[in-house]
Protein backbone atom coordinates (compact mmCIF):
# COMPACT_ATOMS: atom_id res chain seq x y z
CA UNK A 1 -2.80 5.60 41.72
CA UNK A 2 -2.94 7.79 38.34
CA UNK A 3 -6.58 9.00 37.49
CA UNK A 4 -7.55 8.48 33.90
CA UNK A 5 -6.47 12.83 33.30
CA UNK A 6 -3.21 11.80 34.05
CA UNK A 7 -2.81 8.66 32.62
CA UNK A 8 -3.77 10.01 29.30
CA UNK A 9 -1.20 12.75 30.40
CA UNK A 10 1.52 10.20 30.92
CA UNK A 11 0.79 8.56 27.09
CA UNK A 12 0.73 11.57 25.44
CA UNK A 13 4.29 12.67 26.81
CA UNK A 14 5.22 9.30 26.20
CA UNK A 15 4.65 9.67 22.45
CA UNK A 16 5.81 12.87 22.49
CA UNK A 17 9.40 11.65 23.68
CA UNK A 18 9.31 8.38 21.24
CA UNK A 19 8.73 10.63 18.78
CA UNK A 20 11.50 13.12 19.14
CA UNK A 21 13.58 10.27 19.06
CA UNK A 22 12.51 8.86 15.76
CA UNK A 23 13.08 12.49 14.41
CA UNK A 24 16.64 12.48 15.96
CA UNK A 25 17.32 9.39 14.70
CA UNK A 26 16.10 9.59 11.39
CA UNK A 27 19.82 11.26 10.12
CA UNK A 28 21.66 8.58 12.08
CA UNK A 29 24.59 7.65 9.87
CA UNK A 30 23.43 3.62 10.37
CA UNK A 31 20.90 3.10 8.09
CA UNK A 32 19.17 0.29 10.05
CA UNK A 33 19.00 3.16 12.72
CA UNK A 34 18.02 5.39 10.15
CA UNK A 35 15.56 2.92 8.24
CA UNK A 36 13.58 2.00 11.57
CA UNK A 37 13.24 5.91 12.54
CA UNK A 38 11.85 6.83 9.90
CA UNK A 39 9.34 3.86 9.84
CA UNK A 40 8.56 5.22 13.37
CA UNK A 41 7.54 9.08 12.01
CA UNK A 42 4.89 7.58 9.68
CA UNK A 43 3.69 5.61 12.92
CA UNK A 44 4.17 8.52 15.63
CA UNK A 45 4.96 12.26 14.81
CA UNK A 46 1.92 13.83 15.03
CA UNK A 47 2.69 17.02 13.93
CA UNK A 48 2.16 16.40 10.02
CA UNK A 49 4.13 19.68 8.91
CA UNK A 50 7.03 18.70 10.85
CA UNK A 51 7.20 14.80 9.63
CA UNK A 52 6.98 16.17 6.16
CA UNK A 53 9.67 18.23 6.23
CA UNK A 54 11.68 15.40 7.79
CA UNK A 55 11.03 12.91 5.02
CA UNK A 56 11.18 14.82 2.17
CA UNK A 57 14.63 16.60 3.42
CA UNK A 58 15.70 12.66 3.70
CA UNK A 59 14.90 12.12 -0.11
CA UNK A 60 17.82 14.09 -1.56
CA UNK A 61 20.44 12.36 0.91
CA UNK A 62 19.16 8.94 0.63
CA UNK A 63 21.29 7.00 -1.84
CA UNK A 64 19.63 3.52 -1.48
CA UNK A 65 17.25 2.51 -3.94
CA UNK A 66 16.06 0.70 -0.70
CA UNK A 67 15.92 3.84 1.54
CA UNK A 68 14.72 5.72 -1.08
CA UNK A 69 11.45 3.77 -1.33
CA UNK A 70 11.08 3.25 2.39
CA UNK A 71 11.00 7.25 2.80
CA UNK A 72 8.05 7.44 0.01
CA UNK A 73 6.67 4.80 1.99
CA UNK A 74 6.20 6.53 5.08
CA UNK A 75 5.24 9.39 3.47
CA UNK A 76 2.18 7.31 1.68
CA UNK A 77 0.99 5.82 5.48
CA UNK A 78 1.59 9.10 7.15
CA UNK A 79 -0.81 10.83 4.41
CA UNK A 80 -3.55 8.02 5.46
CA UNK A 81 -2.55 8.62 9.31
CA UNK A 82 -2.52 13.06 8.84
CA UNK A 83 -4.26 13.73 6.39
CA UNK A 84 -2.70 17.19 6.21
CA UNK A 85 0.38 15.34 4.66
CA UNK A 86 -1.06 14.54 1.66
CA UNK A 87 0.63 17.11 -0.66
CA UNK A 88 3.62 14.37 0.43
CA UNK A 89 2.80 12.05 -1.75
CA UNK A 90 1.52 14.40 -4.20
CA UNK A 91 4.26 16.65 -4.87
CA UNK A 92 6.05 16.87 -7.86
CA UNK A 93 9.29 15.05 -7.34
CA UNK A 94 7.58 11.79 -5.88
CA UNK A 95 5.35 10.40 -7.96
CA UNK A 96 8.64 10.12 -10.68
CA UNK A 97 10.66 8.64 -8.17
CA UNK A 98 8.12 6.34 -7.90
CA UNK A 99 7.83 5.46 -11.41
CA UNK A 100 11.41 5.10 -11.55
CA UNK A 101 11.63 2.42 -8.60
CA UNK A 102 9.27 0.33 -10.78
CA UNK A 103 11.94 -0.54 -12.52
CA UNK A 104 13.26 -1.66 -9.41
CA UNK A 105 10.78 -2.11 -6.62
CA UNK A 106 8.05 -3.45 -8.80
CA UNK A 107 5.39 -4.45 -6.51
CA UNK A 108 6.64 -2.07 -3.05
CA UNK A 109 6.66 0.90 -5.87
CA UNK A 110 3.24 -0.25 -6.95
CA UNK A 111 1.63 -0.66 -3.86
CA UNK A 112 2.56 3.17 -3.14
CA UNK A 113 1.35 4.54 -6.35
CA UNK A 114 -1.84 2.84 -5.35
CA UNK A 115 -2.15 4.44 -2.23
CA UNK A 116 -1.38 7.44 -3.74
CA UNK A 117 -4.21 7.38 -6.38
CA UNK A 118 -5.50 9.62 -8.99
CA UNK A 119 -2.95 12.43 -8.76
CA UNK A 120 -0.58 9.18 -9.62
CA UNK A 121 -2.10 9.01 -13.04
CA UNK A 122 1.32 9.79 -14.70
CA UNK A 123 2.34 6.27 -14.28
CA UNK A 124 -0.41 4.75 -16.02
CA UNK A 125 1.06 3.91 -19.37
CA UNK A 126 3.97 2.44 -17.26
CA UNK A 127 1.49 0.18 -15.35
CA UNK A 128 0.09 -0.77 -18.16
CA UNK A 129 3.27 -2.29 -19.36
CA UNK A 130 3.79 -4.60 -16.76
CA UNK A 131 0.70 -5.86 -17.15
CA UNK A 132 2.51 -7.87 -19.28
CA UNK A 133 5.37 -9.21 -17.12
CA UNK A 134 6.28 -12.73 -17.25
CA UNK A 135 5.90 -13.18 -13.12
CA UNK A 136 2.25 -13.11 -12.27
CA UNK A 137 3.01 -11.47 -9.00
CA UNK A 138 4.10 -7.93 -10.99
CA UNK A 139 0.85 -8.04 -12.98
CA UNK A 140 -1.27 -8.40 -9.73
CA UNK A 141 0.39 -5.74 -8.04
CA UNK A 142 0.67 -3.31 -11.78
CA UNK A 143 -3.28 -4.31 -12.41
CA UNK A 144 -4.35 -3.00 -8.68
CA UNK A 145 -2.81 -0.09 -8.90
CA UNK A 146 -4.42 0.54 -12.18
CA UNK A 147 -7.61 0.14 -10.76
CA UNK A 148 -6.79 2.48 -7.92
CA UNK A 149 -5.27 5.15 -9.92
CA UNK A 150 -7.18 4.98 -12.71
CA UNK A 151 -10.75 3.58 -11.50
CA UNK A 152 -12.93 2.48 -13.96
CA UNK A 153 -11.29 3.30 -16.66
CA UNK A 154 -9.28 0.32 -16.51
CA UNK A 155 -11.51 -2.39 -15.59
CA UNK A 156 -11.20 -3.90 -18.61
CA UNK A 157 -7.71 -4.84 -18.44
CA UNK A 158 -7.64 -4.85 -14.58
CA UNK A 159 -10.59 -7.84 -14.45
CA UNK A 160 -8.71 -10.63 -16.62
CA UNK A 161 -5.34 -9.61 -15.31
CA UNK A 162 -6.05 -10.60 -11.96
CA UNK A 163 -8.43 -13.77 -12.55
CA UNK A 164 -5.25 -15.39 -15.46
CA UNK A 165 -2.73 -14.39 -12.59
CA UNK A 166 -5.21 -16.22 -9.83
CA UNK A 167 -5.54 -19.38 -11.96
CA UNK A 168 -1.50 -19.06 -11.96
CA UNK A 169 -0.53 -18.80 -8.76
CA UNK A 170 -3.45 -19.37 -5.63
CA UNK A 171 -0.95 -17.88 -3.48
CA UNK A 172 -1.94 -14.47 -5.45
CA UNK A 173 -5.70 -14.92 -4.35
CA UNK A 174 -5.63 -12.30 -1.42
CA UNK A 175 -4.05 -9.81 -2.87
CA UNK A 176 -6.78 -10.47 -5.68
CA UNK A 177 -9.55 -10.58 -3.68
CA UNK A 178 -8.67 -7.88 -1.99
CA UNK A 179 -8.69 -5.68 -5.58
CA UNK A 180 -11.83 -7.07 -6.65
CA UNK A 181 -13.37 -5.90 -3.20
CA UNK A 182 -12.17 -2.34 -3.71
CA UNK A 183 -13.93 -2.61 -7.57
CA UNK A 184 -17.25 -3.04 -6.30
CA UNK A 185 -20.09 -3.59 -9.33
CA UNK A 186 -17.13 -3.06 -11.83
CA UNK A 187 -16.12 -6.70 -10.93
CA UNK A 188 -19.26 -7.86 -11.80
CA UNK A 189 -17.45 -10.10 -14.78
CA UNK A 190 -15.75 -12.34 -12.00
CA UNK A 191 -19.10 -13.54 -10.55
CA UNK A 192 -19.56 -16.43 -12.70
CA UNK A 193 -15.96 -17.46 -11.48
CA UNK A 194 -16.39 -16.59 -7.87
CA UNK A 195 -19.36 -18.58 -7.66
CA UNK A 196 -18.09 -21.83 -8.97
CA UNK A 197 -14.47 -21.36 -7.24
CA UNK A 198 -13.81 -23.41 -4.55
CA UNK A 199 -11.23 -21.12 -3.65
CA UNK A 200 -14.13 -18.70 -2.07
CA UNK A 201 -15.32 -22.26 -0.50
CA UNK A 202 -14.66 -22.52 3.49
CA UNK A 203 -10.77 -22.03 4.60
CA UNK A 204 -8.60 -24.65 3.37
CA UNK A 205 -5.67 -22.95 6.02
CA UNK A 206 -3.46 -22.37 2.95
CA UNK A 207 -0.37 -20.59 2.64
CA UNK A 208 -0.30 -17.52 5.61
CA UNK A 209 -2.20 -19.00 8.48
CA UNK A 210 -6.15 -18.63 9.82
CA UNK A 211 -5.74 -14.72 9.68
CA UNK A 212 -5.06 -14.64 5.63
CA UNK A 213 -8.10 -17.30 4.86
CA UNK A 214 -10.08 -15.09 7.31
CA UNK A 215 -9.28 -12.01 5.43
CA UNK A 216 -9.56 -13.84 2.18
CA UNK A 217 -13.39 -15.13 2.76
CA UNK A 218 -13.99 -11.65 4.26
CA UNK A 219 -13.56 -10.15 0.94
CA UNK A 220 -15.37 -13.48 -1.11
CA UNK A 221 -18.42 -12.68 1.40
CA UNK A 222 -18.38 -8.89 0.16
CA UNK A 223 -17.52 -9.23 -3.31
CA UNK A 224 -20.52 -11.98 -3.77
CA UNK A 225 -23.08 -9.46 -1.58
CA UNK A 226 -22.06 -6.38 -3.93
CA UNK A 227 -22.55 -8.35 -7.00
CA UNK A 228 -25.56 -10.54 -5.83
């Protein structure tokens, strides 16, 4: 029977090997081979040097607008994951690409640039456009990216962006919430609303099952302490 030395042993080969594979894979010529190894480096290469150099060399040879996006991707959860690949989603030749793919890729692209944050504050006039987008999915997506780009700063657009796009659409209200949470006092304006919004009332079981009303009061409960 393994002791716990070795089992831990056993696992960390294991990931080893699973990883080597996602690295061999990640030049397969299929790209759903292709597409879930490099998913698989964000989630398993630990060596952060190593992953980096794998994703950005996969930039230049990627042709999908698809791919493309999916490489930035990974690059954005390994930073969170290794912290030493952050100057992925920093360098120079991403944060354009991104900005580029939000003429594309509107909310994915967004989402990134979020993640990303301040050193993303390049695309800030373009976020700002789409503020004013017809759907109000790409204005909830544009509007929390402002916010975690450009912080403060933007609260003043960011605030009634995201409460006109939640009176829209209900279906938007996690992703709202979810903003608002990350604002802290600077969504102070939306208490009035909060409070009187039945939305933020007990789970209704609405659109994504018992986990997305669960994460949705989770963030109701926080925003109304913070601002209480």
């Amino acid at each position: 029977m393994p002791t716990e030395s070795t089992a831990g042993a056993d696992s960390a080969a294991l990931m080893r090997e699973r990883a080597d594979a996602f690295v061999f894979y990640a030049s397969d010529p299929d790209p759903q081979v292709r597409r879930a190894a490099i998913e698989g480096i964000g989630l398993f290469v630990a060596d952060a040097h190593r992953a980096v150099a794998i994703l950005r060399g996969r930039l230049p040879v990627e042709n999908g607008i698809a791919e493309r996006l999916l490489v930035v991707q990974t690059m954005a959860d390994l930073a969170l994951r290794l912290p030493a690949a952050r100057a992925s989603v920093t360098a120079p030749a991403v944060v354009p690409l991104l900005e580029g793919l939000l003429n594309y890729w509107h909310h994915e692209a967004a989402d990134v640039l979020g993640r990303i944050g301040s050193e993303a504050k390049a695309v800030l006039p373009r976020l700002r456009q789409m503020l004013d987008a017809g759907y109000e999915w790409t204005r909830v997506f544009a509007a929390a990216a402002l916010w975690d780009i450009g912080g403060e700063a933007e609260a003043g657009v960011v605030v009634p962006t995201l409460l006109t796009a939640w009176e829209e659409n209900d279906a938007t209200s996690n992703h709202v919430l979810a903003c608002l949470n990350r604002m802290g006092p600077a969504a102070a304006p939306t208490l009035p609303r909060l409070r009187g919004n039945s939305r933020c009332a007990p789970p209704r079981r609405r659109f994504q099952g018992i986990a997305s009303d669960e994460e949705l009061q989770c963030d109701c409960r926080a925003i109304l302490t913070c601002l209480s």
